[in-house]
N, C-alpha and C. Protein backbone atom coordinates (compact mmCIF):
# COMPACT_ATOMS: atom_id res chain seq x y z
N UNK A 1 2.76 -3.51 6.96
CA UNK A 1 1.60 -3.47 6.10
C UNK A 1 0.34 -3.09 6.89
N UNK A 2 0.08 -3.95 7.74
CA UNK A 2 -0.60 -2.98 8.68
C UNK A 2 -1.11 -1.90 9.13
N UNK A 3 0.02 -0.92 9.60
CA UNK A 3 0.10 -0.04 9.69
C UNK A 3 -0.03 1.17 8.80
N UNK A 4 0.14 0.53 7.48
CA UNK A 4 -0.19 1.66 6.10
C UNK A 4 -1.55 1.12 6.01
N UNK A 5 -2.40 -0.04 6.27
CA UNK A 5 -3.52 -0.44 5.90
C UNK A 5 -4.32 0.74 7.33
N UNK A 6 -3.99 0.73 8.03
CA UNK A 6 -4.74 1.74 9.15
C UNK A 6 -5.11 3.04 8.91
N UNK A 7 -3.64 3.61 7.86
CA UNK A 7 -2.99 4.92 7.67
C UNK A 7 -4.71 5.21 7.18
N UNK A 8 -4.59 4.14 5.76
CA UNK A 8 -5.65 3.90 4.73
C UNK A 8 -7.07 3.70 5.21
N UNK A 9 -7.07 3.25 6.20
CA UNK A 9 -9.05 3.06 6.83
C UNK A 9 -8.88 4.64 7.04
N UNK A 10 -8.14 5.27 8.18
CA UNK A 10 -8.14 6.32 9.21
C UNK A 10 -8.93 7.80 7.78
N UNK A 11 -7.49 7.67 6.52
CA UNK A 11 -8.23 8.45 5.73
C UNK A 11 -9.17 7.85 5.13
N UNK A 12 -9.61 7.21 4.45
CA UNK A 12 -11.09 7.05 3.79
C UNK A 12 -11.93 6.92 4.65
N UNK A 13 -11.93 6.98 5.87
CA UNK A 13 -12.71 7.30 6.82
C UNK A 13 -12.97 8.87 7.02
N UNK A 14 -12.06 9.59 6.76
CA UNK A 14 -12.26 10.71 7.39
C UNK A 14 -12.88 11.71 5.78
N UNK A 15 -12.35 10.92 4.73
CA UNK A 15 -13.03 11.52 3.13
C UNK A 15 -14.57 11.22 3.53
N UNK A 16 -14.83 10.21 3.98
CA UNK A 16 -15.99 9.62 4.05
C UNK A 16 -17.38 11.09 5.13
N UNK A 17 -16.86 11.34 6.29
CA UNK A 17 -16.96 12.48 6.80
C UNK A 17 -17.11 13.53 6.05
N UNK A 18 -16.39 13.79 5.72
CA UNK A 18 -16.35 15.41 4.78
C UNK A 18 -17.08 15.23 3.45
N UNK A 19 -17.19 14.05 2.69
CA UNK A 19 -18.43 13.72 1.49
C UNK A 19 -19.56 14.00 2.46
N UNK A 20 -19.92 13.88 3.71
CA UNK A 20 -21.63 13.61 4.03
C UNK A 20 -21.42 15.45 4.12
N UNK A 21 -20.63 16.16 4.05
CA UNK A 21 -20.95 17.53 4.40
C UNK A 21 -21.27 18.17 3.24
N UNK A 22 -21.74 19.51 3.79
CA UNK A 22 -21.98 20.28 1.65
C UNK A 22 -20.83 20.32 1.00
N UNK A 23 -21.32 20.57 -0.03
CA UNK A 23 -20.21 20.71 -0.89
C UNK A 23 -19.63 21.75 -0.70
N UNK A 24 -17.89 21.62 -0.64
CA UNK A 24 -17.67 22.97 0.00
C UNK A 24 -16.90 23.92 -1.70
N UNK A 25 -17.13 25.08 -1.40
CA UNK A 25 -16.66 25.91 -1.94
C UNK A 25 -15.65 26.02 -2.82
N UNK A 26 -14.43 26.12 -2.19
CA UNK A 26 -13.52 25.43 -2.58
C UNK A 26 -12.95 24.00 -2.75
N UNK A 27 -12.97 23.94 -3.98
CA UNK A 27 -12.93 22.36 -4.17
C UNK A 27 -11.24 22.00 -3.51
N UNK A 28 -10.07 22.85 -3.69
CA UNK A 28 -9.23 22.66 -2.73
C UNK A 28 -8.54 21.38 -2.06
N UNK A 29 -9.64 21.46 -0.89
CA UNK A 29 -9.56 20.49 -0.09
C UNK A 29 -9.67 18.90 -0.41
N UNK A 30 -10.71 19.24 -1.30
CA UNK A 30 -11.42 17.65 -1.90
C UNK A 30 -10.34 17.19 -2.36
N UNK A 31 -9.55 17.89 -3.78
CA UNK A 31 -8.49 17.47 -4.66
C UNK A 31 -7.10 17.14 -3.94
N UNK A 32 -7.21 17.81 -2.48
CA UNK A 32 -5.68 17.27 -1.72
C UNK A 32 -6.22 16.33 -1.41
N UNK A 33 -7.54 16.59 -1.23
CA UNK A 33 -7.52 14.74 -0.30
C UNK A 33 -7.62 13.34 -1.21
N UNK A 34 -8.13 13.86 -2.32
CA UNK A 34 -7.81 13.02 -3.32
C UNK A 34 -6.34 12.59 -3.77
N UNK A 35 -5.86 13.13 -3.88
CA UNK A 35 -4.33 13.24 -4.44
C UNK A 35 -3.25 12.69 -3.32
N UNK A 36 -3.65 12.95 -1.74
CA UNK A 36 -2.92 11.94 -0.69
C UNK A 36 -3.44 10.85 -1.04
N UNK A 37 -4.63 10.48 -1.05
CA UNK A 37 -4.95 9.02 -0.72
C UNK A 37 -4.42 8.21 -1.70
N UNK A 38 -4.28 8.61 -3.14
CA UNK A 38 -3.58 8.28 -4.41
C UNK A 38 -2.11 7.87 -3.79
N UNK A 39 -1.85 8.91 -3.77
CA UNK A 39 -0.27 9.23 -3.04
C UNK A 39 -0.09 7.14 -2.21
N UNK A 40 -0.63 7.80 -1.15
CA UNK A 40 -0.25 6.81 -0.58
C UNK A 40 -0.96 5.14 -0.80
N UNK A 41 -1.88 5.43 -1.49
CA UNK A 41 -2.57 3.72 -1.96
C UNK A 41 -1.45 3.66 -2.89
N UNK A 42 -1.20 4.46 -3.99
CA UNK A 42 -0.16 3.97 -4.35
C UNK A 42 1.30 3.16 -3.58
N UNK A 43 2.15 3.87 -3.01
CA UNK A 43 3.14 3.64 -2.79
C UNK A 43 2.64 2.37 -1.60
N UNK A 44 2.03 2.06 -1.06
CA UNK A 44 1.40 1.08 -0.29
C UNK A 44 1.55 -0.29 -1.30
N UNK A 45 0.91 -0.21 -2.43
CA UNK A 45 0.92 -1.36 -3.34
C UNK A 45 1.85 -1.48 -4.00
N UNK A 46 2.97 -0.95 -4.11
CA UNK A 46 4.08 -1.45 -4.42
C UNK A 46 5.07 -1.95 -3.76
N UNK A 47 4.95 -1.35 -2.16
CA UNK A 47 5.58 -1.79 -1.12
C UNK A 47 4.92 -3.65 -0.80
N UNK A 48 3.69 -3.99 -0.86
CA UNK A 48 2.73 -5.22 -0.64
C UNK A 48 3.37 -5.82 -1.78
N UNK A 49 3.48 -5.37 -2.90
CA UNK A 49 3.50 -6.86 -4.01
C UNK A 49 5.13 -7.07 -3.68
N UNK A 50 6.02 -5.62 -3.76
CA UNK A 50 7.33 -6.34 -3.42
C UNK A 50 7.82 -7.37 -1.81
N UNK A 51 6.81 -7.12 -1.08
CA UNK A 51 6.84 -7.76 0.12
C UNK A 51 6.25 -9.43 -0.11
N UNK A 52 4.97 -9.33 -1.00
CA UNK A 52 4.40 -10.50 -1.53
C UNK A 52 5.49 -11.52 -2.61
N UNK A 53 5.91 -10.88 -3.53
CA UNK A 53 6.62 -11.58 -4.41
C UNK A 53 8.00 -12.23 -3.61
N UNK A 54 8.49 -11.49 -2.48
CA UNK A 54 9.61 -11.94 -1.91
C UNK A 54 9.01 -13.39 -0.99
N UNK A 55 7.89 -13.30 -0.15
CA UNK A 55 7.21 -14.36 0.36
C UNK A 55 6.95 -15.17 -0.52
N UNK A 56 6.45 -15.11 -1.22
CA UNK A 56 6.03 -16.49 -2.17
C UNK A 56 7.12 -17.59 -2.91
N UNK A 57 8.69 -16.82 -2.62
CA UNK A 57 9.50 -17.45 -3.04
C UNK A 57 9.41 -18.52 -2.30
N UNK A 58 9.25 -18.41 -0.97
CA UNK A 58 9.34 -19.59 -0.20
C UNK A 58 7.56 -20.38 -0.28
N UNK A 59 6.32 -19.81 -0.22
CA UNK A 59 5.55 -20.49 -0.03
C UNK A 59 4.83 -21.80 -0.64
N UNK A 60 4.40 -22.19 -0.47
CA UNK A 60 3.54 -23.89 -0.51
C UNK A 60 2.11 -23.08 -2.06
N UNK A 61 1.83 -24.29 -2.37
CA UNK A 61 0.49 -24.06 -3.11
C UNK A 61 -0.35 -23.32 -2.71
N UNK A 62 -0.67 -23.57 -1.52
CA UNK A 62 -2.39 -22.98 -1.14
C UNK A 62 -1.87 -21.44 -1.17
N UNK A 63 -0.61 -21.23 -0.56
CA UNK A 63 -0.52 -19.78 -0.64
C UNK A 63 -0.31 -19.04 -1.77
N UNK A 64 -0.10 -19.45 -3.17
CA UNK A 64 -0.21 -19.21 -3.84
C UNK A 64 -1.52 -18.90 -4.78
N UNK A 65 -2.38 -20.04 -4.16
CA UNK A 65 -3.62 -19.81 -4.68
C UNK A 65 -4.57 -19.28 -3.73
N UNK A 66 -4.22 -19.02 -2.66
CA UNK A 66 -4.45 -17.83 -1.96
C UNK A 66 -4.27 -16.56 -2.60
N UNK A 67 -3.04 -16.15 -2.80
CA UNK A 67 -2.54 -14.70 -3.87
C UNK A 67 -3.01 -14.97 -4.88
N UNK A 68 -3.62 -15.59 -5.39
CA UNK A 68 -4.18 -15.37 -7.03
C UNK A 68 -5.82 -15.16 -6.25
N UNK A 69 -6.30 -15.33 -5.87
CA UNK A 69 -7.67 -15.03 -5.25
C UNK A 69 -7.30 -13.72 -5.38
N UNK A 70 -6.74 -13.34 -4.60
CA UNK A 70 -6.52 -12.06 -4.15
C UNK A 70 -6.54 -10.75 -4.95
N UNK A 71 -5.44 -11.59 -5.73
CA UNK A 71 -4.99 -10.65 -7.12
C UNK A 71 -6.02 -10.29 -8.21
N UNK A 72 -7.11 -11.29 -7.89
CA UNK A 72 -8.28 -10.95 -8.79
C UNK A 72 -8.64 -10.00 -8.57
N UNK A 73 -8.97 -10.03 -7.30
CA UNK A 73 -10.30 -9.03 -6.42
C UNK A 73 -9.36 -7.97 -6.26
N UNK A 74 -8.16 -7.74 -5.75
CA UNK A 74 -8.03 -6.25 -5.72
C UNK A 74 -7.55 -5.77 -7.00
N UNK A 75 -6.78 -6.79 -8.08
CA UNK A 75 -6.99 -5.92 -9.76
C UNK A 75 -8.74 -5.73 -10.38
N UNK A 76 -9.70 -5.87 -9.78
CA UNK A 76 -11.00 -5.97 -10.30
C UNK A 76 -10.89 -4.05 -9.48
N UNK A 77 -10.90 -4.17 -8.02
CA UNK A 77 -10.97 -3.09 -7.85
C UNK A 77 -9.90 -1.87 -7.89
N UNK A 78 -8.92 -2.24 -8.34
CA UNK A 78 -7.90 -1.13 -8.38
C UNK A 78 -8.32 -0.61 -9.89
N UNK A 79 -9.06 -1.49 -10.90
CA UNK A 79 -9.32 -1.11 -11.92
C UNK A 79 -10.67 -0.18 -12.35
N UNK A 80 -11.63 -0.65 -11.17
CA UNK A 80 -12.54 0.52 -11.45
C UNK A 80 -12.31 1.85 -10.30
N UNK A 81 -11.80 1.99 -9.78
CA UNK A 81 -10.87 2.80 -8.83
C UNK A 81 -10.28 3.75 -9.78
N UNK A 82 -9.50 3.07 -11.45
CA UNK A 82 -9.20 4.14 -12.11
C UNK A 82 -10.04 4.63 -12.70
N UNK A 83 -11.30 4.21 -12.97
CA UNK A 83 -12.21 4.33 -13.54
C UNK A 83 -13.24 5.21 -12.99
N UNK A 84 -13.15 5.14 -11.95
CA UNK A 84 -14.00 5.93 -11.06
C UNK A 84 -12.71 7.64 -11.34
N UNK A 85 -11.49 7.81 -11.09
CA UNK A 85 -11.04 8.58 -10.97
C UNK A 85 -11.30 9.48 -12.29
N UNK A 86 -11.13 8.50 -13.61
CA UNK A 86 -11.49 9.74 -15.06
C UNK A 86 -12.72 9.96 -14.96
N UNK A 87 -13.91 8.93 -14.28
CA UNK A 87 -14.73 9.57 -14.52
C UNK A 87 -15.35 10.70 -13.87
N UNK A 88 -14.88 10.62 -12.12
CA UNK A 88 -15.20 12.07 -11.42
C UNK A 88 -14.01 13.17 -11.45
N UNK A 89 -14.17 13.88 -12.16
CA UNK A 89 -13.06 14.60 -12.50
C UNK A 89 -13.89 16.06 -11.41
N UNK A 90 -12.59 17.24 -10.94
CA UNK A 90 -13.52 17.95 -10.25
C UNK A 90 -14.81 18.64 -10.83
N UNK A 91 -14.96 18.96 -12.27
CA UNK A 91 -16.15 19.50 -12.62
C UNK A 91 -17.47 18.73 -12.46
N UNK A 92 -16.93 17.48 -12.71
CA UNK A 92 -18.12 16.37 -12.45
C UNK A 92 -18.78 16.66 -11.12
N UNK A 93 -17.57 16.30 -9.91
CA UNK A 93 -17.79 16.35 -8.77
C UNK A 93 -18.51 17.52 -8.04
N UNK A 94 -18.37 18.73 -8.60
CA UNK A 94 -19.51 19.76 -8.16
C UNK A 94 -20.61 19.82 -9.01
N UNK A 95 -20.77 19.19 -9.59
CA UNK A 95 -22.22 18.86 -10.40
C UNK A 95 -23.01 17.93 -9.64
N UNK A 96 -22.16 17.22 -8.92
CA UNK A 96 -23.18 16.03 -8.28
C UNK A 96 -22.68 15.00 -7.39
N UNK A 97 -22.55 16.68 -6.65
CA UNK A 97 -21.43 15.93 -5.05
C UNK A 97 -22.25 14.72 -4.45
N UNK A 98 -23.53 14.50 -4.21
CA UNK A 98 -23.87 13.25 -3.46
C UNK A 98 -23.87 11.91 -4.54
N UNK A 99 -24.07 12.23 -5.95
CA UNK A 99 -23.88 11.03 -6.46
C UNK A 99 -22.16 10.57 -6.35
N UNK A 100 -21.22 11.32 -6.26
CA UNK A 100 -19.96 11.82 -5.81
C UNK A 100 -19.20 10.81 -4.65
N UNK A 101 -20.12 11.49 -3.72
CA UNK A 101 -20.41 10.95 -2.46
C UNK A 101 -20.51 9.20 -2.19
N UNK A 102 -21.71 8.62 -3.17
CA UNK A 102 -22.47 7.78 -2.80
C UNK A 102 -21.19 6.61 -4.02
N UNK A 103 -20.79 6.86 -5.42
CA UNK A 103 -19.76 6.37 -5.83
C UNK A 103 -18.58 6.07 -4.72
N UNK A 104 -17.95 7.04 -4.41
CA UNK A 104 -16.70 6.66 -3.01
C UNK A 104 -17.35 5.87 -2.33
N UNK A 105 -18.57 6.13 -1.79
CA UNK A 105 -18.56 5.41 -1.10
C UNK A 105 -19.13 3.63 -0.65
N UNK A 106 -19.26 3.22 -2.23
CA UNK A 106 -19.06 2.34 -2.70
C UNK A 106 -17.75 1.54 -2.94
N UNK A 107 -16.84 2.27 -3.38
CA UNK A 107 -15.68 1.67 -3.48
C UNK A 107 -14.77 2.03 -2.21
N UNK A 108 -14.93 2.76 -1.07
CA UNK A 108 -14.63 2.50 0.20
C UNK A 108 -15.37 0.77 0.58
N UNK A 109 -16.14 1.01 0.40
CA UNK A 109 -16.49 -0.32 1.49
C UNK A 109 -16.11 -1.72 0.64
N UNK A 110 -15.54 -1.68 -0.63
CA UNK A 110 -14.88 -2.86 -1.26
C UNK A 110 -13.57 -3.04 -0.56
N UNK A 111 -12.67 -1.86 -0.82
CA UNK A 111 -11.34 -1.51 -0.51
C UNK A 111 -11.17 -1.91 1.41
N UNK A 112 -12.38 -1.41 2.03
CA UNK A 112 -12.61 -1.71 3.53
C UNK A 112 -12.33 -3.19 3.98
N UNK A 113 -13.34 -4.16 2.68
CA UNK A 113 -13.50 -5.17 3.12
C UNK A 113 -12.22 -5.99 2.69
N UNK A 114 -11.47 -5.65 1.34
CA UNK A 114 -10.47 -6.19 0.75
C UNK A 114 -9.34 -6.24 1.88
N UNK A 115 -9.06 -5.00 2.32
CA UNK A 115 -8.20 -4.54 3.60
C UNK A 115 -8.55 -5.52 4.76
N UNK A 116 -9.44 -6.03 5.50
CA UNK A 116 -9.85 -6.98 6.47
C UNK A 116 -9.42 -8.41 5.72
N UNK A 117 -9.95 -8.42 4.82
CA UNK A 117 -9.50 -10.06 4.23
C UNK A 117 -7.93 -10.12 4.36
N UNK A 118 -7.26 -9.03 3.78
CA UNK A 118 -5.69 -9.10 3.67
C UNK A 118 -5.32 -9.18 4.84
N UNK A 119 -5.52 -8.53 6.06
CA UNK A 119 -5.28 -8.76 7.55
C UNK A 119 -5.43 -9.86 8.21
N UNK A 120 -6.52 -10.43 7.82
CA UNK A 120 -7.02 -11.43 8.36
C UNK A 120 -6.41 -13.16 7.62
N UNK A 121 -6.55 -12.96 6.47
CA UNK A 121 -6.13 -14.23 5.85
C UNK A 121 -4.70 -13.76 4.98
N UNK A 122 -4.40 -12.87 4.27
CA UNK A 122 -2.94 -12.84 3.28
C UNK A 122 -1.62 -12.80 4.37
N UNK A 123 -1.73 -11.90 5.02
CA UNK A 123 -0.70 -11.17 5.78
C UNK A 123 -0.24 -12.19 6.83
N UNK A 124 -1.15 -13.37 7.41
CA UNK A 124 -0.82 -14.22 8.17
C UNK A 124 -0.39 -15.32 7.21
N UNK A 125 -0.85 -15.43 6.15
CA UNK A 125 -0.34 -17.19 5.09
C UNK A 125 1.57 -16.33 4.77
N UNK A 126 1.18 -14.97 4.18
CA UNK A 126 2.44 -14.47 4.10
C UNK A 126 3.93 -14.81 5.06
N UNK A 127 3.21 -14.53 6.49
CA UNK A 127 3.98 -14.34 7.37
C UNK A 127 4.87 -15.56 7.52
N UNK A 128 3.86 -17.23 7.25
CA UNK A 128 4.67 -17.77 7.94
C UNK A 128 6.07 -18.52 6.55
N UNK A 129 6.14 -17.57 5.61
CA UNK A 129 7.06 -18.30 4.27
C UNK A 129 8.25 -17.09 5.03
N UNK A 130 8.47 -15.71 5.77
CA UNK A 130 9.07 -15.23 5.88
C UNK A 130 10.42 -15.98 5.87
């Protein structure tokens, strides 16, 4: 988990880069990079809940109400995440690449911080029901 959580800083780090640049030309690029990060946030969160649901068979209360914390905050943001996606569609997005810009990069730094909490507190309560 980890290691896909890195995959995940490394690119929205590097979207993050290429939003502060002009808008480029071909939108292209933007829409692959959109469409990996999908790609793989997806298949990431299905890999976590089936890894989660198998841990919790064994865990205690708190870890449970640990994962329901959790489950709030990243269904709060996985939900405007879709929301953000119908609403910048690419025509949007060359209409008003820095408001564009400044949206991502809002929901980078939720997803940033969600990602540190899970490292820091899920992934270790997880670890020890293995």
């Amino acid at each position: 988990m980890r290691a896909e959580h890195d995959a995940l800083r490394t690119m929205v780090r590097e979207f993050a880069e290429f939003l502060n640049g002009p808008l480029p030309q071909d939108m292209a690029d933007a829409s692959k990079r959109r469409l990996e990060f999908s790609r793989l946030f997806r298949s990431h969160i299905v890999a976590e809940r089936d890894y989660a649901r198998a841990c919790l068979q064994y865990a205690d209360k708190s870890v449970h109400a640990l994962m329901e914390e959790y489950s709030r905050a990243f269904h709060a943001l996985y939900f405007d995440y879709s929301r953000h996606i119908q609403h910048w569609g690419l025509d949007r997005v060359r209409e008003d690449w820095r408001g564009y810009g400044k949206a991502v990069g809002e929901l980078r730094e939720r997803f940033l911080k969600l990602m540190d909490w899970e490292d820091a507190e899920i992934l270790p309560a997880l670890a020890v029901t293995e």
